[in-house]
PDB file of N, CA and C in Angstrom:
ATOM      1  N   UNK A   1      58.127 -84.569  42.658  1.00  0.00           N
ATOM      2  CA  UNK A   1      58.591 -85.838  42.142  1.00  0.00           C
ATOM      3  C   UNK A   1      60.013 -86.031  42.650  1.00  0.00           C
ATOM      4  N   UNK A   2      60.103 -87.249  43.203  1.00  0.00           N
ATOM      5  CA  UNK A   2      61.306 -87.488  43.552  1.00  0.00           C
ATOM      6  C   UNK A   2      62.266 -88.307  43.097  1.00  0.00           C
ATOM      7  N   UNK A   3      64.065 -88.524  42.971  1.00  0.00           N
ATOM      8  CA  UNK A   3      64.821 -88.387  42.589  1.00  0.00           C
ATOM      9  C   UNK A   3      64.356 -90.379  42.212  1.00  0.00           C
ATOM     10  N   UNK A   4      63.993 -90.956  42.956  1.00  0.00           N
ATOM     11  CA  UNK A   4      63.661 -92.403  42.723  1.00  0.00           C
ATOM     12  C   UNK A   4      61.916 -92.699  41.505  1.00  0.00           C
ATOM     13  N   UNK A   5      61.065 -91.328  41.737  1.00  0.00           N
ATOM     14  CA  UNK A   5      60.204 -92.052  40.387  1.00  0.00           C
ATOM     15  C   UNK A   5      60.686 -91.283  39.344  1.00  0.00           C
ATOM     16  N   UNK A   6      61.731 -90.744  39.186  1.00  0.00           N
ATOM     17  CA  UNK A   6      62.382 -90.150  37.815  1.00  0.00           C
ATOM     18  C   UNK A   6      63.304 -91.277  37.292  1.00  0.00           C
ATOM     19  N   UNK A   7      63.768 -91.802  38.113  1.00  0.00           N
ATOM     20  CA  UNK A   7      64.727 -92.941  37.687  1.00  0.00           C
ATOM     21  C   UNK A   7      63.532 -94.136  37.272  1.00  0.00           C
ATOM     22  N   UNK A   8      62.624 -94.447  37.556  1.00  0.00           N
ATOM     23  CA  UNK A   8      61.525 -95.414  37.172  1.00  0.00           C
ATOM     24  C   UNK A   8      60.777 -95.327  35.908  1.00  0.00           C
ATOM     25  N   UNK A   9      60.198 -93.929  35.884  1.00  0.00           N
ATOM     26  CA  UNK A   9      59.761 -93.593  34.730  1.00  0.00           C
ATOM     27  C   UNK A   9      60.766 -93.814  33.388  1.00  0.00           C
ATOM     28  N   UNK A  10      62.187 -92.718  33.971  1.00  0.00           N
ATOM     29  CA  UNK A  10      62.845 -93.044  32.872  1.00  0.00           C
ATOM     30  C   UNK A  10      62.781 -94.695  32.217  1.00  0.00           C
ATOM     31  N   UNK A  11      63.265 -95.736  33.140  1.00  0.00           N
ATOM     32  CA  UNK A  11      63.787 -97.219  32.907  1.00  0.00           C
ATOM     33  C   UNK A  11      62.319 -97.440  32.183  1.00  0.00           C
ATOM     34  N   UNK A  12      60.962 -96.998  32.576  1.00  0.00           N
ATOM     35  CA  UNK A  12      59.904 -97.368  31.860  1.00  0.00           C
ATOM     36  C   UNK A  12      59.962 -96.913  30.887  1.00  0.00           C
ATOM     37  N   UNK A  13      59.932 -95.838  30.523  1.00  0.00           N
ATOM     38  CA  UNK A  13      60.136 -95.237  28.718  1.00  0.00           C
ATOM     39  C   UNK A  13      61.575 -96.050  28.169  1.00  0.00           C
ATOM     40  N   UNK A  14      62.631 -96.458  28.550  1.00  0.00           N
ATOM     41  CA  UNK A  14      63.500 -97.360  27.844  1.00  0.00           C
ATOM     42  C   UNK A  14      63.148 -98.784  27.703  1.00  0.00           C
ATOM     43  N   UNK A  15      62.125 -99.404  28.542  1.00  0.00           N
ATOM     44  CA  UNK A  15      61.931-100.868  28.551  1.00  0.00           C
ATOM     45  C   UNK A  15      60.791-100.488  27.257  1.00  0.00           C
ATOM     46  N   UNK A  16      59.708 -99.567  27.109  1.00  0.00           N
ATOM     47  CA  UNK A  16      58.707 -99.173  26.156  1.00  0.00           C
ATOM     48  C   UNK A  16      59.413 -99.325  24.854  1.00  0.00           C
ATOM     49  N   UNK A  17      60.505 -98.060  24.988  1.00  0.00           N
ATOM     50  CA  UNK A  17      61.252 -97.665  23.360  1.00  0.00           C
ATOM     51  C   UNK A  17      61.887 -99.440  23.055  1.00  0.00           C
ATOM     52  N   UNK A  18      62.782-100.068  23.965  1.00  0.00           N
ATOM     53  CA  UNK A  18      63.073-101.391  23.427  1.00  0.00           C
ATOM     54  C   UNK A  18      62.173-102.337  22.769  1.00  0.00           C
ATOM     55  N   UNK A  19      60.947-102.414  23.435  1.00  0.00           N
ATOM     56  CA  UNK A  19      59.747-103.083  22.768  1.00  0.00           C
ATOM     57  C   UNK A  19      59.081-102.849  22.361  1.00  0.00           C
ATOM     58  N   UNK A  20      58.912-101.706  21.550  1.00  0.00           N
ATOM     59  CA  UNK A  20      58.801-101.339  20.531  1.00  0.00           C
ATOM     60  C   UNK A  20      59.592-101.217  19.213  1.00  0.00           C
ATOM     61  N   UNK A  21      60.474-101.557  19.627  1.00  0.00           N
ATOM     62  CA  UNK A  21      61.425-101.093  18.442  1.00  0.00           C
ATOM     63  C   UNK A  21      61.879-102.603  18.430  1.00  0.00           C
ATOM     64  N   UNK A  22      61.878-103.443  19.474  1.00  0.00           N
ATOM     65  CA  UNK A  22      61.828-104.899  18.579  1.00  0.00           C
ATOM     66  C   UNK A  22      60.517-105.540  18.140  1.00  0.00           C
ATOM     67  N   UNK A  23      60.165-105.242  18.360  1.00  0.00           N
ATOM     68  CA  UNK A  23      58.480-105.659  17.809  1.00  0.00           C
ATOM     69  C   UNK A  23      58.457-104.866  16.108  1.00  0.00           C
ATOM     70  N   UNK A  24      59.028-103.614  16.066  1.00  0.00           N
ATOM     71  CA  UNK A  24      59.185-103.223  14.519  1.00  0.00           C
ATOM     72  C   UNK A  24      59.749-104.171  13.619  1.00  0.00           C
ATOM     73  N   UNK A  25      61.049-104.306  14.192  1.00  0.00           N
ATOM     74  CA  UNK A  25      62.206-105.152  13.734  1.00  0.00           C
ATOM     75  C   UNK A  25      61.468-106.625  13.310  1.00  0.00           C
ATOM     76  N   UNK A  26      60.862-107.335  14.443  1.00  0.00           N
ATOM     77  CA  UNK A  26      60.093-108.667  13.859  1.00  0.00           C
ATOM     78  C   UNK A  26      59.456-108.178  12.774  1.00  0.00           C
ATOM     79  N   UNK A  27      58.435-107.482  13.251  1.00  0.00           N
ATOM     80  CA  UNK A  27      57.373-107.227  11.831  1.00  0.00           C
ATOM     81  C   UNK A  27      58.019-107.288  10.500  1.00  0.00           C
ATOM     82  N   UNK A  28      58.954-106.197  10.609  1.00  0.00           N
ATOM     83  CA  UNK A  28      59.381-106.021   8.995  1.00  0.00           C
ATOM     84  C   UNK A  28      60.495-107.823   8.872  1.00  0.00           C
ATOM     85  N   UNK A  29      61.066-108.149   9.148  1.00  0.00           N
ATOM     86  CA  UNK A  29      61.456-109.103   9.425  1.00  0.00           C
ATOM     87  C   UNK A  29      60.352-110.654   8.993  1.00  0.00           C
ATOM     88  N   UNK A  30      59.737-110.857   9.906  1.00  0.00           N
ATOM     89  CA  UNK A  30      58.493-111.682   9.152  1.00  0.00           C
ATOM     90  C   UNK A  30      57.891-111.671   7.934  1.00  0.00           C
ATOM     91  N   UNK A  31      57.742-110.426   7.883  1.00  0.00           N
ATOM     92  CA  UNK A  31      56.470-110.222   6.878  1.00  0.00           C
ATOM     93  C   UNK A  31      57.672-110.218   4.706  1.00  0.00           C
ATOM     94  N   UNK A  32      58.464-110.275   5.148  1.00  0.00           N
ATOM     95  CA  UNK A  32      59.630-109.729   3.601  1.00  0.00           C
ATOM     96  C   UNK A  32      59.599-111.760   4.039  1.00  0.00           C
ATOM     97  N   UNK A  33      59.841-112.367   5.039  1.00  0.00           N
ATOM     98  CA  UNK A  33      59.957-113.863   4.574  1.00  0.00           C
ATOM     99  C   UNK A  33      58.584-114.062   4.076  1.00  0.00           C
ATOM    100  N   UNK A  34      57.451-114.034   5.022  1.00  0.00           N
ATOM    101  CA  UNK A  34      56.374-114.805   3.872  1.00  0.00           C
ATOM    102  C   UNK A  34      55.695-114.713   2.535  1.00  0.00           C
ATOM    103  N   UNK A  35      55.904-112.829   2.315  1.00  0.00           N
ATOM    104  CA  UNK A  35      55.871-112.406   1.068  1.00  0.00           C
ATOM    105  C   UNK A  35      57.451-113.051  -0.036  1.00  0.00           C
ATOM    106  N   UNK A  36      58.504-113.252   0.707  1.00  0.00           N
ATOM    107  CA  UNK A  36      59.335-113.658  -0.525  1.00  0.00           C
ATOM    108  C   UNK A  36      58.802-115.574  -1.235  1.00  0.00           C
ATOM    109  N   UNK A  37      58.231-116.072   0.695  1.00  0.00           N
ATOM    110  CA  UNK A  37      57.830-117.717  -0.535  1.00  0.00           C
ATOM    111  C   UNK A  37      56.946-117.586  -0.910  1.00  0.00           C
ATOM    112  N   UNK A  38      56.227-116.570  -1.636  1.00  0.00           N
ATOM    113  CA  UNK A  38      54.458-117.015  -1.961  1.00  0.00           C
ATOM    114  C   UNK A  38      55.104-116.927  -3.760  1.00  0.00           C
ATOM    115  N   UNK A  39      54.543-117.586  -4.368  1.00  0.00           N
ATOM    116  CA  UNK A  39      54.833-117.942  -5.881  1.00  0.00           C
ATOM    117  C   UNK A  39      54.164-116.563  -6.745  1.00  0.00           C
ATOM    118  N   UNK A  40      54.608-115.711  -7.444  1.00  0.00           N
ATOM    119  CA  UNK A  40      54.262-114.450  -8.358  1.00  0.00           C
ATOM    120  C   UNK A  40      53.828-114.930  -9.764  1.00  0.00           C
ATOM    121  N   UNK A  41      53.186-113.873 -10.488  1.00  0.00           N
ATOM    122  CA  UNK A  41      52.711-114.538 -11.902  1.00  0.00           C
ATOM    123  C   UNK A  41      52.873-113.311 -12.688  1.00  0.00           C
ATOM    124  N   UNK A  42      52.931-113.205 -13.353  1.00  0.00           N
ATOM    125  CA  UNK A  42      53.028-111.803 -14.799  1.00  0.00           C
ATOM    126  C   UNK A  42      51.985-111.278 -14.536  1.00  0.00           C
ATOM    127  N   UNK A  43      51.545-109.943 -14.264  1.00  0.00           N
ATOM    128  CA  UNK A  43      50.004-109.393 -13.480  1.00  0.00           C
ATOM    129  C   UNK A  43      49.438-108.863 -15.841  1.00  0.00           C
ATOM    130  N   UNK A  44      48.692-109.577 -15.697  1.00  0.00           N
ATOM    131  CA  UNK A  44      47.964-109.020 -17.212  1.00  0.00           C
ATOM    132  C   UNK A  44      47.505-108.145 -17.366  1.00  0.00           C
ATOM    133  N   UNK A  45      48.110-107.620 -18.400  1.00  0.00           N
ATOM    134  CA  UNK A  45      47.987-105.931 -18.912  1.00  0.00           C
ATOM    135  C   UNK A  45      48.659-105.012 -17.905  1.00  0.00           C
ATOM    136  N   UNK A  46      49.537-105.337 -17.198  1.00  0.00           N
ATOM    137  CA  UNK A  46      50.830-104.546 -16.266  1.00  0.00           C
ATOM    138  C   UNK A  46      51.761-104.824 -16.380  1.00  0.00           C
ATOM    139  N   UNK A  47      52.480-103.757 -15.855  1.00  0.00           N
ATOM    140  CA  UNK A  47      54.092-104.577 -15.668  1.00  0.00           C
ATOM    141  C   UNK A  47      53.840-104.664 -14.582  1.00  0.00           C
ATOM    142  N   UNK A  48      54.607-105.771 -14.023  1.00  0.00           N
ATOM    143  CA  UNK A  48      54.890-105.809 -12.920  1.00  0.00           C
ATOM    144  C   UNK A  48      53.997-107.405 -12.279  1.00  0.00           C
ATOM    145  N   UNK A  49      54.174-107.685 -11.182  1.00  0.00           N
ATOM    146  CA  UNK A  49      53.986-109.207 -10.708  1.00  0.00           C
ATOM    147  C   UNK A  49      53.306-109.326  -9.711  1.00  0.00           C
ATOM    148  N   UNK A  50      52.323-110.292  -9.359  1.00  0.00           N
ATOM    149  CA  UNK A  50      51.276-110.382  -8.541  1.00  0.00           C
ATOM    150  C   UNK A  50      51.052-112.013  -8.059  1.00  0.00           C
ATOM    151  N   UNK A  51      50.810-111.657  -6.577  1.00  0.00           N
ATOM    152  CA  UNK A  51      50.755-113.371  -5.930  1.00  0.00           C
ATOM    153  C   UNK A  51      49.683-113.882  -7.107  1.00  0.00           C
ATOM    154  N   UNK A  52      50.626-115.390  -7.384  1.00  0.00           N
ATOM    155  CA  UNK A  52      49.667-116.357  -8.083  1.00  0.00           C
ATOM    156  C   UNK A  52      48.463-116.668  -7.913  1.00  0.00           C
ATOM    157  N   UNK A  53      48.662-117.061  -6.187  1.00  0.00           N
ATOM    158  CA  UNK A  53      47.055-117.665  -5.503  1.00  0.00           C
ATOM    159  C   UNK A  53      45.815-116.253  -5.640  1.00  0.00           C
ATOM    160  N   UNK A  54      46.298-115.284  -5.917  1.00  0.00           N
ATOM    161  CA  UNK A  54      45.389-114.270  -6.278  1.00  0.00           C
ATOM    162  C   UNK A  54      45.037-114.428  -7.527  1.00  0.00           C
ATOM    163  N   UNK A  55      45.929-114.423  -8.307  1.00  0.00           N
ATOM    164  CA  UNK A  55      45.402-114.596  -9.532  1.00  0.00           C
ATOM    165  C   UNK A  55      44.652-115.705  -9.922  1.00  0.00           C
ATOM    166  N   UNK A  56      44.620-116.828  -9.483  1.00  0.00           N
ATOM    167  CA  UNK A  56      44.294-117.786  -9.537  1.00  0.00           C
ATOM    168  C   UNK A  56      42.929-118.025  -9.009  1.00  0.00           C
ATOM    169  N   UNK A  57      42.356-117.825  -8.325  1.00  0.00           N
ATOM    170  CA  UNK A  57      41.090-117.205  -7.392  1.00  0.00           C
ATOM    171  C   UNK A  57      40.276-116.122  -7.784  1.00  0.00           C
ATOM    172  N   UNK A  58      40.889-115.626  -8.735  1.00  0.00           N
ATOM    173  CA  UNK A  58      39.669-114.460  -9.213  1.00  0.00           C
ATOM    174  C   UNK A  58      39.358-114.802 -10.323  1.00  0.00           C
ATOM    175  N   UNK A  59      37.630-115.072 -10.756  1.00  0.00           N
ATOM    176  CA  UNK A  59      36.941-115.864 -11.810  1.00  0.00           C
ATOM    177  C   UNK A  59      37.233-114.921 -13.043  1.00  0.00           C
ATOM    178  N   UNK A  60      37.373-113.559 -13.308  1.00  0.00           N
ATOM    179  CA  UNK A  60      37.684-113.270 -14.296  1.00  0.00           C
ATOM    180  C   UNK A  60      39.084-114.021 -15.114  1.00  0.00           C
ATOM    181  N   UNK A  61      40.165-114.646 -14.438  1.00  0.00           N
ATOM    182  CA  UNK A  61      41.177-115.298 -15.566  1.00  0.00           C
ATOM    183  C   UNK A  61      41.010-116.352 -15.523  1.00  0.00           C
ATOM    184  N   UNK A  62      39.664-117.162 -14.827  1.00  0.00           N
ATOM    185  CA  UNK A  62      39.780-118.334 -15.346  1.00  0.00           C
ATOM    186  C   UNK A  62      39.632-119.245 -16.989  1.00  0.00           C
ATOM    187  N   UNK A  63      40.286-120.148 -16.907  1.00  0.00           N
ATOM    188  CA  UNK A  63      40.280-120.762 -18.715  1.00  0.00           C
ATOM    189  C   UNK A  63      41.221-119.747 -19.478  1.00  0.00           C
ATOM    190  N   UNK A  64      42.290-119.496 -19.130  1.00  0.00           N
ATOM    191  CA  UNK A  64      43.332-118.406 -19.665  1.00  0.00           C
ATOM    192  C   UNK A  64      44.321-119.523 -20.146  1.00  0.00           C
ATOM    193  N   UNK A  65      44.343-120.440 -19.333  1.00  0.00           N
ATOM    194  CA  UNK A  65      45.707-121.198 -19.381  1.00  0.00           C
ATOM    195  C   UNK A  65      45.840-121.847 -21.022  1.00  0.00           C
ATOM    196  N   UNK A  66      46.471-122.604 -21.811  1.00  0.00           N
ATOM    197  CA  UNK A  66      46.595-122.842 -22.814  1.00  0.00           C
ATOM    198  C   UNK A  66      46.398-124.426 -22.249  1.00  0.00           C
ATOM    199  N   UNK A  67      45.157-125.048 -23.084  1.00  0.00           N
ATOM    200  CA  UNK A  67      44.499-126.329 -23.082  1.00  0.00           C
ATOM    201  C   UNK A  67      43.389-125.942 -22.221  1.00  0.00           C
ATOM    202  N   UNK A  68      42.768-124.798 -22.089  1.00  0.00           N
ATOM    203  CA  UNK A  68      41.590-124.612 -21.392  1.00  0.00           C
ATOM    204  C   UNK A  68      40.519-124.828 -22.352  1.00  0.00           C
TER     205      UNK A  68
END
């Protein structure tokens, strides 16, 4: 192997590690915005909070609401 595909390979494993490691960065990045606008609800019989449109969609809580 010579002194020119060592220098190639290397620049290929740094162009790899960069795009990869911004492609992480989006992910986590994207994904904390669309989980922060989705609307949460009091998860029943837990603590703790759960997307609305889930709750809302599963026939066991339907007619929960007060005037059902």
């Amino acid at each position: 192997m010579g002194a020119g595909e060592s220098k190639v390979s290397t620049a290929l494993a740094v162009v790899a590690f960069v795009g990869l490691a911004a492609g992480a960065i989006y992910k986590l990045c994207a994904s904390g915005a669309s989980d922060s606008n989705k609307k949460t609800t009091k998860a029943p019989g837990r603590d703790g909070f759960i997307p609305r449109h889930d709750f809302e969609q599963n026939p066991n809580f339907r007619g929960l609401r007060k005037g059902n």
